[in-house]
PDB file of N, CA and C in Angstrom:
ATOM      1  N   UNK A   1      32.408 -14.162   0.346  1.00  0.00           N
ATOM      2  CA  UNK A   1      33.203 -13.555   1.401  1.00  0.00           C
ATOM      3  C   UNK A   1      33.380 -14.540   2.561  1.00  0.00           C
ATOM      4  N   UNK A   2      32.441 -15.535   3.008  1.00  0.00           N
ATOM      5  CA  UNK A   2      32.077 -16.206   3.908  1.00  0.00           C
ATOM      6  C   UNK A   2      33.463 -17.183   3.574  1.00  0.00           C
ATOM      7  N   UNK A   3      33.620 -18.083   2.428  1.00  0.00           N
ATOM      8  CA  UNK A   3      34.460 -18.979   2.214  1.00  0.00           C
ATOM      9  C   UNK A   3      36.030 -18.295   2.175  1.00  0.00           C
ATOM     10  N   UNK A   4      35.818 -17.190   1.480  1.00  0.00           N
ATOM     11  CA  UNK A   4      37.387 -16.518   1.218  1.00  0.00           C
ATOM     12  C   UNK A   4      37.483 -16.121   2.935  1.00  0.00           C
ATOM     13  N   UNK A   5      37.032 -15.486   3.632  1.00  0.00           N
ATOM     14  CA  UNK A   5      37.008 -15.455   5.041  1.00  0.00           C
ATOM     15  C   UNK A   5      37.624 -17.088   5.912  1.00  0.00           C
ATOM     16  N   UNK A   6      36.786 -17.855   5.735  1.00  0.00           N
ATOM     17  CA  UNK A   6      37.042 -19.310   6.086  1.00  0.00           C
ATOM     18  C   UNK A   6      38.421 -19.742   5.836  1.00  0.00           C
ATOM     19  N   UNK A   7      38.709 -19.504   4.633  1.00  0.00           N
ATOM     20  CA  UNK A   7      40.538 -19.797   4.031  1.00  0.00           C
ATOM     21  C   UNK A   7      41.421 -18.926   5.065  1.00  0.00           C
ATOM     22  N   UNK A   8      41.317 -17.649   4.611  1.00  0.00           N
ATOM     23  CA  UNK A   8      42.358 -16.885   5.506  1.00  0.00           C
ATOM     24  C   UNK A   8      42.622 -18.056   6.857  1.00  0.00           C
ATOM     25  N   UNK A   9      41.486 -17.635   7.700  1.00  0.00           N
ATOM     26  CA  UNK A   9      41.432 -18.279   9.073  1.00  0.00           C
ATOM     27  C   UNK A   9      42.352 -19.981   8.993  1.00  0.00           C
ATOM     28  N   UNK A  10      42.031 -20.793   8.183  1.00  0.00           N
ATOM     29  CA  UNK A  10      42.789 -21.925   8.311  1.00  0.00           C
ATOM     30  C   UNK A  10      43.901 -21.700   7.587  1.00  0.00           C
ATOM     31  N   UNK A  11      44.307 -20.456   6.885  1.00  0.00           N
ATOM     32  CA  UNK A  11      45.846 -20.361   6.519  1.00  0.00           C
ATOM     33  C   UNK A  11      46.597 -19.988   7.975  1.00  0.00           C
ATOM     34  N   UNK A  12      45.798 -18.668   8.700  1.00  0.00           N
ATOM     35  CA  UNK A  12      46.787 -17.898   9.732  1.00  0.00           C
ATOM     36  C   UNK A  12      46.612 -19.109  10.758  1.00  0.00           C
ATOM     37  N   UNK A  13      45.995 -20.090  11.128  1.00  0.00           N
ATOM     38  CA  UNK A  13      45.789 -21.092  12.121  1.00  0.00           C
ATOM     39  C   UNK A  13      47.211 -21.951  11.810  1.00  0.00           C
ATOM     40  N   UNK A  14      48.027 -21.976  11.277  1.00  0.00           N
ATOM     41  CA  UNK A  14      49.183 -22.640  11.108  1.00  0.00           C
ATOM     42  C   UNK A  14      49.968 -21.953  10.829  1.00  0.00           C
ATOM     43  N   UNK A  15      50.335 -20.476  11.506  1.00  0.00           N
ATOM     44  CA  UNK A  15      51.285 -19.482  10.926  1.00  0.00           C
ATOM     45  C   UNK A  15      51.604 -19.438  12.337  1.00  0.00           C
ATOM     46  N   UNK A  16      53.314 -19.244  12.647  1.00  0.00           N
ATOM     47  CA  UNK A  16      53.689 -19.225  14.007  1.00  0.00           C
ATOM     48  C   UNK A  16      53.542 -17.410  13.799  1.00  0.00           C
ATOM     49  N   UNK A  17      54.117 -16.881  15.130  1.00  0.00           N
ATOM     50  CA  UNK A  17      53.818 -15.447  15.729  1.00  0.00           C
ATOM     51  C   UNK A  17      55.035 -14.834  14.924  1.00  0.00           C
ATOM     52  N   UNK A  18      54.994 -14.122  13.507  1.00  0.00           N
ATOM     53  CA  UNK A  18      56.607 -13.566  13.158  1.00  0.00           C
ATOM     54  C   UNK A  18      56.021 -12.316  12.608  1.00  0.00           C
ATOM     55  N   UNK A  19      57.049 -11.165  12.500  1.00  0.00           N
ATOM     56  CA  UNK A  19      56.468  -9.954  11.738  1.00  0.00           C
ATOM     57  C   UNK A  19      56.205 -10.246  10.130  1.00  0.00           C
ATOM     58  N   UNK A  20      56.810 -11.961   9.218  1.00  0.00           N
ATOM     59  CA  UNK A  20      56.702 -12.195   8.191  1.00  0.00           C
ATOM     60  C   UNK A  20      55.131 -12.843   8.105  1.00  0.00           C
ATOM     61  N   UNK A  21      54.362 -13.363   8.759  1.00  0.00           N
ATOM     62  CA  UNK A  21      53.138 -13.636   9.544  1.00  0.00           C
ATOM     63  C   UNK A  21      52.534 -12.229   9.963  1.00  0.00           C
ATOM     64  N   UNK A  22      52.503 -11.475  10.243  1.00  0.00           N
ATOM     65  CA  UNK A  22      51.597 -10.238  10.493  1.00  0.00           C
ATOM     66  C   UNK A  22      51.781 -10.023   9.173  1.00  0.00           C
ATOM     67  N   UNK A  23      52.804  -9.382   8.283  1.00  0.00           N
ATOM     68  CA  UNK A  23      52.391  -9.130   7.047  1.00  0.00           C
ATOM     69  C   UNK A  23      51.606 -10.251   6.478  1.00  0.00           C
ATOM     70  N   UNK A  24      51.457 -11.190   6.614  1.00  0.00           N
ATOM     71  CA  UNK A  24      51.427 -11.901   5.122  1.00  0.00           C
ATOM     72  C   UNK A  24      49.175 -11.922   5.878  1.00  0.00           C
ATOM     73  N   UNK A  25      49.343 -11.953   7.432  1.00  0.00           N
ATOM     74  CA  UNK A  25      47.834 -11.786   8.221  1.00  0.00           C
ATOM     75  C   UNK A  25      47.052 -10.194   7.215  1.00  0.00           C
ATOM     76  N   UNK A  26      48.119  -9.519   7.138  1.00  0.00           N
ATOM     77  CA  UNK A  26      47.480  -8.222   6.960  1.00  0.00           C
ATOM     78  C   UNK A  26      46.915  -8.011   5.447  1.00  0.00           C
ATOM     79  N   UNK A  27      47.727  -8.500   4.876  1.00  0.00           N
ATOM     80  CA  UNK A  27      48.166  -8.214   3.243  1.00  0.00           C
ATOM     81  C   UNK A  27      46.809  -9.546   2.917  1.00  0.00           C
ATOM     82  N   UNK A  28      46.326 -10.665   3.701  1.00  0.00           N
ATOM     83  CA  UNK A  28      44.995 -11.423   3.419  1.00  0.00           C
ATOM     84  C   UNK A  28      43.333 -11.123   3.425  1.00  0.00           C
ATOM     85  N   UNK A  29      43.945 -10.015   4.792  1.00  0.00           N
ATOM     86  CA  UNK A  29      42.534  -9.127   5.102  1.00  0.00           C
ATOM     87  C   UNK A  29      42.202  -8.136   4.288  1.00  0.00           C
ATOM     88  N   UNK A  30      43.429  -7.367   3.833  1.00  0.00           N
ATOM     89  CA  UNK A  30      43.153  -6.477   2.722  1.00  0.00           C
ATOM     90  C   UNK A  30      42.897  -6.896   1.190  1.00  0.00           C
ATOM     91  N   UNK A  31      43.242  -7.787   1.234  1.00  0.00           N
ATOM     92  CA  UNK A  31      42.737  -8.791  -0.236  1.00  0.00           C
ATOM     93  C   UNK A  31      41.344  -9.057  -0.211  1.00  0.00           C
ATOM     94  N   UNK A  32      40.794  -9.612   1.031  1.00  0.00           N
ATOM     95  CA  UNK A  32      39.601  -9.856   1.303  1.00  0.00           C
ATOM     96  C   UNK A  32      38.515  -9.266   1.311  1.00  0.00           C
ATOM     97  N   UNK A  33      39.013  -7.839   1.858  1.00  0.00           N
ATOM     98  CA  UNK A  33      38.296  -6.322   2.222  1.00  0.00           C
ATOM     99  C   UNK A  33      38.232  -5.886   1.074  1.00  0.00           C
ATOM    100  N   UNK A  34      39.277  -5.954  -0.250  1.00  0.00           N
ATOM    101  CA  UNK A  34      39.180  -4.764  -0.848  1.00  0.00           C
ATOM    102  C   UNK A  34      38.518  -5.673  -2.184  1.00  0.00           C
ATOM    103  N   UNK A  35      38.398  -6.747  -2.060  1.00  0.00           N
ATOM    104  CA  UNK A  35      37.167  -7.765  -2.712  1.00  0.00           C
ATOM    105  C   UNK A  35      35.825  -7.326  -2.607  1.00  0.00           C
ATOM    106  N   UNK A  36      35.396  -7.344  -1.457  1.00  0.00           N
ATOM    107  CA  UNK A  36      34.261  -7.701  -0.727  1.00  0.00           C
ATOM    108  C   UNK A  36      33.933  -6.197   0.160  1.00  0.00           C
ATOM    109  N   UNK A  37      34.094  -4.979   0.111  1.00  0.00           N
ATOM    110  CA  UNK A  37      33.937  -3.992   0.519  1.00  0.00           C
ATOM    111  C   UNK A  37      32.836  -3.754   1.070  1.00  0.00           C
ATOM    112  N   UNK A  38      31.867  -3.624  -0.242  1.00  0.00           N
ATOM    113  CA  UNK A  38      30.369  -3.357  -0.258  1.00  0.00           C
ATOM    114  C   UNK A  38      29.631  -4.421   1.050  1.00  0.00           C
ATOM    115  N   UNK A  39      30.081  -5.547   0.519  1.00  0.00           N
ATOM    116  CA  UNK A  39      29.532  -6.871   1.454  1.00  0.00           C
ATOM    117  C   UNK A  39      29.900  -6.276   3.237  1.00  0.00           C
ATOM    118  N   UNK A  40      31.134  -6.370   3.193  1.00  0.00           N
ATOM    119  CA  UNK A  40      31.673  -6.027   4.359  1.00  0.00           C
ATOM    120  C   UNK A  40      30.512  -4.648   5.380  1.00  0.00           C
ATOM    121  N   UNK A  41      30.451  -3.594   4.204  1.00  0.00           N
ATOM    122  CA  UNK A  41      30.012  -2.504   4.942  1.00  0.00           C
ATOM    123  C   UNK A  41      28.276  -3.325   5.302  1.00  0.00           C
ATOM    124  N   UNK A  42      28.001  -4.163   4.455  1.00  0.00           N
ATOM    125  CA  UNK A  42      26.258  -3.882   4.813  1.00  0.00           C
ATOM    126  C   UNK A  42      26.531  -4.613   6.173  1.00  0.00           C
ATOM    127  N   UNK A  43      27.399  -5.975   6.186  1.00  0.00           N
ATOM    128  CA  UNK A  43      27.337  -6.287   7.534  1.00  0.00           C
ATOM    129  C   UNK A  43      27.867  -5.833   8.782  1.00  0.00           C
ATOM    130  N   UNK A  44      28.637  -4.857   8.449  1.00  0.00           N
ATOM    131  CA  UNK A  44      28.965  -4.131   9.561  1.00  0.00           C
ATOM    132  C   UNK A  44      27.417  -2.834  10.065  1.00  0.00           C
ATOM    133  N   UNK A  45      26.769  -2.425   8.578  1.00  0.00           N
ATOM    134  CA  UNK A  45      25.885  -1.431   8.926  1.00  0.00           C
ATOM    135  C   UNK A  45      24.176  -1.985   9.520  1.00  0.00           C
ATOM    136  N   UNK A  46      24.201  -3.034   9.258  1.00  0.00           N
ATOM    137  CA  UNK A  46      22.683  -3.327   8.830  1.00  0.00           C
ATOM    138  C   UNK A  46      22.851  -4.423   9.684  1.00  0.00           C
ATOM    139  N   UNK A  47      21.800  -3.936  11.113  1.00  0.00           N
ATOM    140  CA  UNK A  47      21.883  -5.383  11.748  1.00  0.00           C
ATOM    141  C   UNK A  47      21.025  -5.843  11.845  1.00  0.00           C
ATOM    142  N   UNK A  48      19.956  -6.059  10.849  1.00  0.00           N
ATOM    143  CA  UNK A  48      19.280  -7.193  10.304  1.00  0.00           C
ATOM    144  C   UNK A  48      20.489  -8.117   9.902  1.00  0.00           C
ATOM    145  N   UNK A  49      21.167  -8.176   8.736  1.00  0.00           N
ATOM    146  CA  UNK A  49      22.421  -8.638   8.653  1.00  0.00           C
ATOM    147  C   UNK A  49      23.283  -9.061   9.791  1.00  0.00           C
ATOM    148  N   UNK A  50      23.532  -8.636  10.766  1.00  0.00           N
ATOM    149  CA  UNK A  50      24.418  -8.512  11.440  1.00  0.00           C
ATOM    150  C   UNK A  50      23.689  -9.961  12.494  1.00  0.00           C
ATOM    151  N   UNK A  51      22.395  -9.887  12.557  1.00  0.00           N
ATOM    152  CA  UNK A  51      21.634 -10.643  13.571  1.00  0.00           C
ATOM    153  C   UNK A  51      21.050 -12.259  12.245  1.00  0.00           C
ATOM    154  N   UNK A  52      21.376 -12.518  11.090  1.00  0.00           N
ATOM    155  CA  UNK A  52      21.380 -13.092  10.239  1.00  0.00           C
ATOM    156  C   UNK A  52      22.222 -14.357  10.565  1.00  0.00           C
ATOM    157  N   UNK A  53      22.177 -15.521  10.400  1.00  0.00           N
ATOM    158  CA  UNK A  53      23.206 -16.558   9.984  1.00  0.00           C
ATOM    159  C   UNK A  53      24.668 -16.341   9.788  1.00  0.00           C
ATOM    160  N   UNK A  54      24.465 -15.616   7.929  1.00  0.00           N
ATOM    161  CA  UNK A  54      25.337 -15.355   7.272  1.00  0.00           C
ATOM    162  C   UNK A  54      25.971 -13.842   8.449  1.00  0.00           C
ATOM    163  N   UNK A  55      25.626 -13.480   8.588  1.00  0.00           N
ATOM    164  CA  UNK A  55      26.302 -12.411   9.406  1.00  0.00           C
ATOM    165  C   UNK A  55      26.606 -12.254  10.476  1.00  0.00           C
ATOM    166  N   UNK A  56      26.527 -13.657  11.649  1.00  0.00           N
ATOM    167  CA  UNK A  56      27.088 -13.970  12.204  1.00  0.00           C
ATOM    168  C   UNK A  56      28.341 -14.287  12.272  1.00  0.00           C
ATOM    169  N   UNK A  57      28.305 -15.258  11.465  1.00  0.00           N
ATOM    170  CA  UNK A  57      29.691 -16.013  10.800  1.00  0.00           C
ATOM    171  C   UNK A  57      30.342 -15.035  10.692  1.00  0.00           C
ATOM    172  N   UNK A  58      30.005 -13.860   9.646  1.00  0.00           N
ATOM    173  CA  UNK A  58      31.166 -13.118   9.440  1.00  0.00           C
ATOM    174  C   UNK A  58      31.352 -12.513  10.716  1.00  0.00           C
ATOM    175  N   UNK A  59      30.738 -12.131  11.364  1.00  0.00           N
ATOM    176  CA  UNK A  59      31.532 -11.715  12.648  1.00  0.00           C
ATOM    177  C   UNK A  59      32.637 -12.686  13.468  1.00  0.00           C
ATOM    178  N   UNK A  60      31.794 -13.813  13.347  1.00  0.00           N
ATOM    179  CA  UNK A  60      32.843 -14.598  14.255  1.00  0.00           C
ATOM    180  C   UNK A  60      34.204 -15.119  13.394  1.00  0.00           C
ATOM    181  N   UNK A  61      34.338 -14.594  12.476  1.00  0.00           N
ATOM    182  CA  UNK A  61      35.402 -14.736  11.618  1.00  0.00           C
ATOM    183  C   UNK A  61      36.228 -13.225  12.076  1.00  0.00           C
ATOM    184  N   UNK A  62      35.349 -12.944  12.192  1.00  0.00           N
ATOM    185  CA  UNK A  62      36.031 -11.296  12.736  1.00  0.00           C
ATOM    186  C   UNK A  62      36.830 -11.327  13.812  1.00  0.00           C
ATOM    187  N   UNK A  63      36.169 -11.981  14.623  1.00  0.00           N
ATOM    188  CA  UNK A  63      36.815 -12.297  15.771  1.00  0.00           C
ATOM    189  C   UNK A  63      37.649 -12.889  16.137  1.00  0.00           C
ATOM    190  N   UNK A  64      38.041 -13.933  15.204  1.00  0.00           N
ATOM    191  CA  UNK A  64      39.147 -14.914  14.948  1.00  0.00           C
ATOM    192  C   UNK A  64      40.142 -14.155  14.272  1.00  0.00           C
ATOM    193  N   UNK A  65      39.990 -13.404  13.409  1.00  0.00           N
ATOM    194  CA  UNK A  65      41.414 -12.779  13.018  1.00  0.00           C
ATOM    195  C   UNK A  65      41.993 -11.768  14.245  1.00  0.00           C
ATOM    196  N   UNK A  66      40.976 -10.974  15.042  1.00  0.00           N
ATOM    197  CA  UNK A  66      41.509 -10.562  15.800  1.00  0.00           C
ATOM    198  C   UNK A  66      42.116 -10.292  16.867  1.00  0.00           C
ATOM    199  N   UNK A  67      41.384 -11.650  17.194  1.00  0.00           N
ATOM    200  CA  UNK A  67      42.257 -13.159  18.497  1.00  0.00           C
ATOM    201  C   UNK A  67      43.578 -13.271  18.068  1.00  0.00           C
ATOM    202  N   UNK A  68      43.758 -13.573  16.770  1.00  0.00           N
ATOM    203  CA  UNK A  68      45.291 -13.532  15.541  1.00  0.00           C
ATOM    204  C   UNK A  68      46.384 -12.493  16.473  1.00  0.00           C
ATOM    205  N   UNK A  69      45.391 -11.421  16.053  1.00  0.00           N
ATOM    206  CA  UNK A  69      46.361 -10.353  15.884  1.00  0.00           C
ATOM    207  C   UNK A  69      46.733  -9.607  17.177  1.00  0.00           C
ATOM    208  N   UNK A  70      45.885  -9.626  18.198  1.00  0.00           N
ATOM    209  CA  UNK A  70      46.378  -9.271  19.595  1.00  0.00           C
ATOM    210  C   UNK A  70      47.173 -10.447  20.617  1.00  0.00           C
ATOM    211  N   UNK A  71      47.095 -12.169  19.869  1.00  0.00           N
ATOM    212  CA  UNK A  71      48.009 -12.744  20.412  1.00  0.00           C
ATOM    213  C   UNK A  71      47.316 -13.587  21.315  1.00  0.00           C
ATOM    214  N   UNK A  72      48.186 -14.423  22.258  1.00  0.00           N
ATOM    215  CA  UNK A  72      47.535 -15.454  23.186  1.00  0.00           C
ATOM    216  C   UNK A  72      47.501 -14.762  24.380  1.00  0.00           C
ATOM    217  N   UNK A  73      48.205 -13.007  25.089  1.00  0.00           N
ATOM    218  CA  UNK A  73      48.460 -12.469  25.726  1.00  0.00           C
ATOM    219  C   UNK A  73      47.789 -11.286  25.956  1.00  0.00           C
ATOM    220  N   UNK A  74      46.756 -11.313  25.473  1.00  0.00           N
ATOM    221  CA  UNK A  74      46.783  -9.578  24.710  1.00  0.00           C
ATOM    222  C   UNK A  74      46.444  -8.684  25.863  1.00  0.00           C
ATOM    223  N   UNK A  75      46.992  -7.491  25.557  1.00  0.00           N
ATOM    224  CA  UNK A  75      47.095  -6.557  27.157  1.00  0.00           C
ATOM    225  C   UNK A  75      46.067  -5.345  25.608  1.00  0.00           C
ATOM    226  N   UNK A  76      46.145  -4.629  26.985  1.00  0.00           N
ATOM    227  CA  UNK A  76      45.404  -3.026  26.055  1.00  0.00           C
ATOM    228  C   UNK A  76      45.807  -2.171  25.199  1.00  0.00           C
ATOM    229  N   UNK A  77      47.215  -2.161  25.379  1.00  0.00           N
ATOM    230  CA  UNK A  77      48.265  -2.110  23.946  1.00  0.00           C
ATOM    231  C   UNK A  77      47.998  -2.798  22.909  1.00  0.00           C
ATOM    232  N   UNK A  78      47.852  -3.786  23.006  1.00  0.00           N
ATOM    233  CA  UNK A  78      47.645  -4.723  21.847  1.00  0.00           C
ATOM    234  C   UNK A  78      46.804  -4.803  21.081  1.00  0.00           C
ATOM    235  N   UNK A  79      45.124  -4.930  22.209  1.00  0.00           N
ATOM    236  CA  UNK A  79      44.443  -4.933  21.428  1.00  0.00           C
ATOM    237  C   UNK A  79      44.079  -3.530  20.624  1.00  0.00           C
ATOM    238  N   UNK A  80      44.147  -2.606  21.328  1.00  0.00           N
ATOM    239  CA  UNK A  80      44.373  -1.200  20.510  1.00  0.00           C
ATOM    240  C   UNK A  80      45.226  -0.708  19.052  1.00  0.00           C
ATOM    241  N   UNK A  81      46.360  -1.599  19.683  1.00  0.00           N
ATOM    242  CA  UNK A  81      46.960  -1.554  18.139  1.00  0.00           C
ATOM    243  C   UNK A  81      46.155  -2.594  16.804  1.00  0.00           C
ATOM    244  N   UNK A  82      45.788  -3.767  17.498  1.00  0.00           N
ATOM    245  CA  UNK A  82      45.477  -4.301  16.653  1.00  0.00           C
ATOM    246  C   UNK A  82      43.811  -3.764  15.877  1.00  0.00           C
ATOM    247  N   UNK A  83      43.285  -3.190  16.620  1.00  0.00           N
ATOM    248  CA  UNK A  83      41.870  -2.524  16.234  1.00  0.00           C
ATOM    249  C   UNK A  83      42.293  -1.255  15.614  1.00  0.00           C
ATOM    250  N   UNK A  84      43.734  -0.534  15.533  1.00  0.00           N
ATOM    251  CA  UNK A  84      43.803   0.405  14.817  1.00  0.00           C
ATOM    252  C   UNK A  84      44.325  -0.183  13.393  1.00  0.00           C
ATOM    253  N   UNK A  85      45.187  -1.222  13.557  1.00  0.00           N
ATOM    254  CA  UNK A  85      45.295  -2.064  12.280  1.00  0.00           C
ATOM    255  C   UNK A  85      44.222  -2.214  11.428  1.00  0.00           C
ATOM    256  N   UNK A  86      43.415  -2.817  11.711  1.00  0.00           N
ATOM    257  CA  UNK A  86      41.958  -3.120  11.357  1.00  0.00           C
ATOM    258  C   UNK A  86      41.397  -2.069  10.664  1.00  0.00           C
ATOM    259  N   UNK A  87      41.376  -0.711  11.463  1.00  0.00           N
ATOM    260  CA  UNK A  87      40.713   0.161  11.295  1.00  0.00           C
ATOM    261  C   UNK A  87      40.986   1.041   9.973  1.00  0.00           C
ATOM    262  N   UNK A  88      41.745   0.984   9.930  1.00  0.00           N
ATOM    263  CA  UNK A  88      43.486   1.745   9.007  1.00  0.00           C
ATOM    264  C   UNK A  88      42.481   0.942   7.852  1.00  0.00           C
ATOM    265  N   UNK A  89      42.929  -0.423   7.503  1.00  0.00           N
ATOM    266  CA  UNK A  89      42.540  -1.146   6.638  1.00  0.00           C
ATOM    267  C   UNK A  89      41.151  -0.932   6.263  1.00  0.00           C
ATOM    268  N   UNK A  90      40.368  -1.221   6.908  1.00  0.00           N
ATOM    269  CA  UNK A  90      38.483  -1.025   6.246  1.00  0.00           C
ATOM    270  C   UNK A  90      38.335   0.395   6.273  1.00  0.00           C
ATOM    271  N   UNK A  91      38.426   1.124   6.764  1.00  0.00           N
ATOM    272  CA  UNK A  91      38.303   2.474   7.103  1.00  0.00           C
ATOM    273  C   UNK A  91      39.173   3.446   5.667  1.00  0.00           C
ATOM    274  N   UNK A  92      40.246   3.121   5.293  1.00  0.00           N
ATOM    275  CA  UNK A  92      41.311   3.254   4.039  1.00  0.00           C
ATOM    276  C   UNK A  92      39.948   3.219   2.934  1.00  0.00           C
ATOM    277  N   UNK A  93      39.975   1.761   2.996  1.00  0.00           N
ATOM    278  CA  UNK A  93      38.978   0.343   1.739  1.00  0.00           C
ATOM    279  C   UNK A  93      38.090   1.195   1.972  1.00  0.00           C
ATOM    280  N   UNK A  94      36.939   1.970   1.942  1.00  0.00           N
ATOM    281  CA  UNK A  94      35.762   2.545   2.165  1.00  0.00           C
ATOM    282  C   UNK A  94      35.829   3.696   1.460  1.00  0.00           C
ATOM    283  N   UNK A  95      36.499   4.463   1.641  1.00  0.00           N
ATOM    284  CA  UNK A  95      36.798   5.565   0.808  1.00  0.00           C
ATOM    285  C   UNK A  95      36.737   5.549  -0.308  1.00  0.00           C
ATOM    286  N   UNK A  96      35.736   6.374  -1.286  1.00  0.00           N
ATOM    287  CA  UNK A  96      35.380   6.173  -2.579  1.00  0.00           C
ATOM    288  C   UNK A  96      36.573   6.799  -3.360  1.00  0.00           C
ATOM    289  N   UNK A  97      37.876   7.462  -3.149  1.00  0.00           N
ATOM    290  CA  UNK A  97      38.580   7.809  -4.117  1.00  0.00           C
ATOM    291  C   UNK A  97      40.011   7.305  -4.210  1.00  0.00           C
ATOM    292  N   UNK A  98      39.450   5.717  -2.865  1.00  0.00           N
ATOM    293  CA  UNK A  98      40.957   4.615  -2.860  1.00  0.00           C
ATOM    294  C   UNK A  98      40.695   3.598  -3.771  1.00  0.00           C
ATOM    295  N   UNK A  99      41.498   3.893  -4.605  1.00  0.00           N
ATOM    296  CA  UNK A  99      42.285   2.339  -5.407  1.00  0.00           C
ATOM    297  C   UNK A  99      42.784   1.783  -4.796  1.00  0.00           C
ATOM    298  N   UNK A 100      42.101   0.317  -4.475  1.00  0.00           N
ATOM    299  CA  UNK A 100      42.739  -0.718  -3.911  1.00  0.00           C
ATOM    300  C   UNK A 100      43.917  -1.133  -4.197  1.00  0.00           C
ATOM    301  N   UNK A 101      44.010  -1.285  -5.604  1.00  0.00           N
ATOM    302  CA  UNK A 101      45.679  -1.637  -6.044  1.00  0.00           C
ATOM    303  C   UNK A 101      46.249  -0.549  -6.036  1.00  0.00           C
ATOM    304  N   UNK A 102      46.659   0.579  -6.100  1.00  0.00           N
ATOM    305  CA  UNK A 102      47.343   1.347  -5.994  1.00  0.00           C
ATOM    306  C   UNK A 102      47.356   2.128  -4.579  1.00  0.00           C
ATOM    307  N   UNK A 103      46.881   1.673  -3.757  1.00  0.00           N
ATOM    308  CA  UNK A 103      47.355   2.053  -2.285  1.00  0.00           C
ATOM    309  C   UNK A 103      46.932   1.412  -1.653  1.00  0.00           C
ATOM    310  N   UNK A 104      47.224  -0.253  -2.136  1.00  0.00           N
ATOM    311  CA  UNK A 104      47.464  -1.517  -1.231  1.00  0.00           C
ATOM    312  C   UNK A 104      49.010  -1.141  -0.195  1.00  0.00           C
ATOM    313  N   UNK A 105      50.292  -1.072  -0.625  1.00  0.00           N
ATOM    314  CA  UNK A 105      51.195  -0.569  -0.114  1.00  0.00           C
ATOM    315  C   UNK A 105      51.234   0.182   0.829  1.00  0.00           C
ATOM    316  N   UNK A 106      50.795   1.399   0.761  1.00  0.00           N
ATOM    317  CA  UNK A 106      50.304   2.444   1.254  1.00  0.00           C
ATOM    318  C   UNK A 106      49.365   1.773   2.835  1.00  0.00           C
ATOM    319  N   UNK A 107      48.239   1.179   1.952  1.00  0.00           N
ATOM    320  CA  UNK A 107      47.934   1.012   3.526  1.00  0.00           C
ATOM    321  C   UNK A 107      48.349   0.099   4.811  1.00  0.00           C
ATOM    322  N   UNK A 108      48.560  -1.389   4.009  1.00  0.00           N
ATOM    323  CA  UNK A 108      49.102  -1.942   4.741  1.00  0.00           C
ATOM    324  C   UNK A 108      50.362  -1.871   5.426  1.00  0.00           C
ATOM    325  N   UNK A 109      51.262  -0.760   4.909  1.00  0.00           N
ATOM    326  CA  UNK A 109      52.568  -0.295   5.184  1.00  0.00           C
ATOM    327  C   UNK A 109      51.782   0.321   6.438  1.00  0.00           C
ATOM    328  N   UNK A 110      50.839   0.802   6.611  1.00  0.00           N
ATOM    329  CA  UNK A 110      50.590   1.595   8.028  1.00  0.00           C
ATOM    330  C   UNK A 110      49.677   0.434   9.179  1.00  0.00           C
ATOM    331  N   UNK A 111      49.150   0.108   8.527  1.00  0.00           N
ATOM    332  CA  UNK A 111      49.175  -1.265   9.177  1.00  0.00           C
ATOM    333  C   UNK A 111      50.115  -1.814  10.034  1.00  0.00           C
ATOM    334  N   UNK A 112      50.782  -2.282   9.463  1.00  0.00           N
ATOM    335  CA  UNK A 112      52.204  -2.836   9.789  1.00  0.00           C
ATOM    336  C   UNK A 112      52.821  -2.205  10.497  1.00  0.00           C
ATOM    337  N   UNK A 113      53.027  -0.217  10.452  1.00  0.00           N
ATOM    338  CA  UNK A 113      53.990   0.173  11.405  1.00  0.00           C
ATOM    339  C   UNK A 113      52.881   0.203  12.518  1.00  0.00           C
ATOM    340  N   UNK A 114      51.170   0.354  12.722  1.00  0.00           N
ATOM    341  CA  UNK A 114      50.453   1.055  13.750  1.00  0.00           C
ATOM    342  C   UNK A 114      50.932  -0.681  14.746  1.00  0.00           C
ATOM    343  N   UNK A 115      51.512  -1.741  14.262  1.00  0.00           N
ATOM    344  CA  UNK A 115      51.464  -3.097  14.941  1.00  0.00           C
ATOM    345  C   UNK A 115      52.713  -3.645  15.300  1.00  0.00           C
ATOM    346  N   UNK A 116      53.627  -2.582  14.710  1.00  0.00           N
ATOM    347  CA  UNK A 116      55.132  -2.885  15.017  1.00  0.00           C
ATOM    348  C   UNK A 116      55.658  -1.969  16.034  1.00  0.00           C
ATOM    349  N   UNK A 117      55.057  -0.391  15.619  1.00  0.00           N
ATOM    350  CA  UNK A 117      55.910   0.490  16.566  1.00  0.00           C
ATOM    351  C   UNK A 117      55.880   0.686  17.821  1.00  0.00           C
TER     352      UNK A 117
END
């Protein structure tokens, strides 16, 4: 998760600000998330983990996508939308009776409008 995490970040680090760039930001995290779920939840739950090396990193990877996604500007709109983005996504991914592939669409489509509208 650590390395597939690492990629994203130096893909979106050379992506200018476009709504073809928020999708393609969104549609990476949910690839990532719906990989790495289990992983995701212990470090979000368990902060032994959380206070760990390895679970640092992933936070501060966390933090970097979401620097991404609220912008070089970000007001309280923003970051709100962008933490409901987020939320939409892992929060979706967690749910034991979501198929990832079959309501990939689905979620990131709400994604996308909670960051557009």
């Amino acid at each position: 998760m650590e390395r597939d995490g690492e990629a994203v970040l130096a893909h979106i680090a050379e992506l200018a600000r476009s709504p073809d760039a928020l999708r393609d930001v969104l549609d990476r995290y949910y690839d990532l998330l719906a990989r790495d779920i289990q992983i995701f939840q212990l470090v979000a739950d368990d902060v032994a983990v959380q206070q760990s090396a390895m679970g640092q990193r992933l936070r501060s990877q966390a933090r970097e996508l979401f620097a991404w996604l609220v912008g070089p500007s970000p007001d309280a709109d923003g970051r709100i939308r962008a933490a409901a983005a987020v939320g939409t996504i892992r929060l979706s991914l967690e749910q034991r009776c979501v198929d990832p592939e079959l309501y990939r669409e689905t979620i990131i489509g709400r994604a996308m409008r909670i960051m557009t509208d």
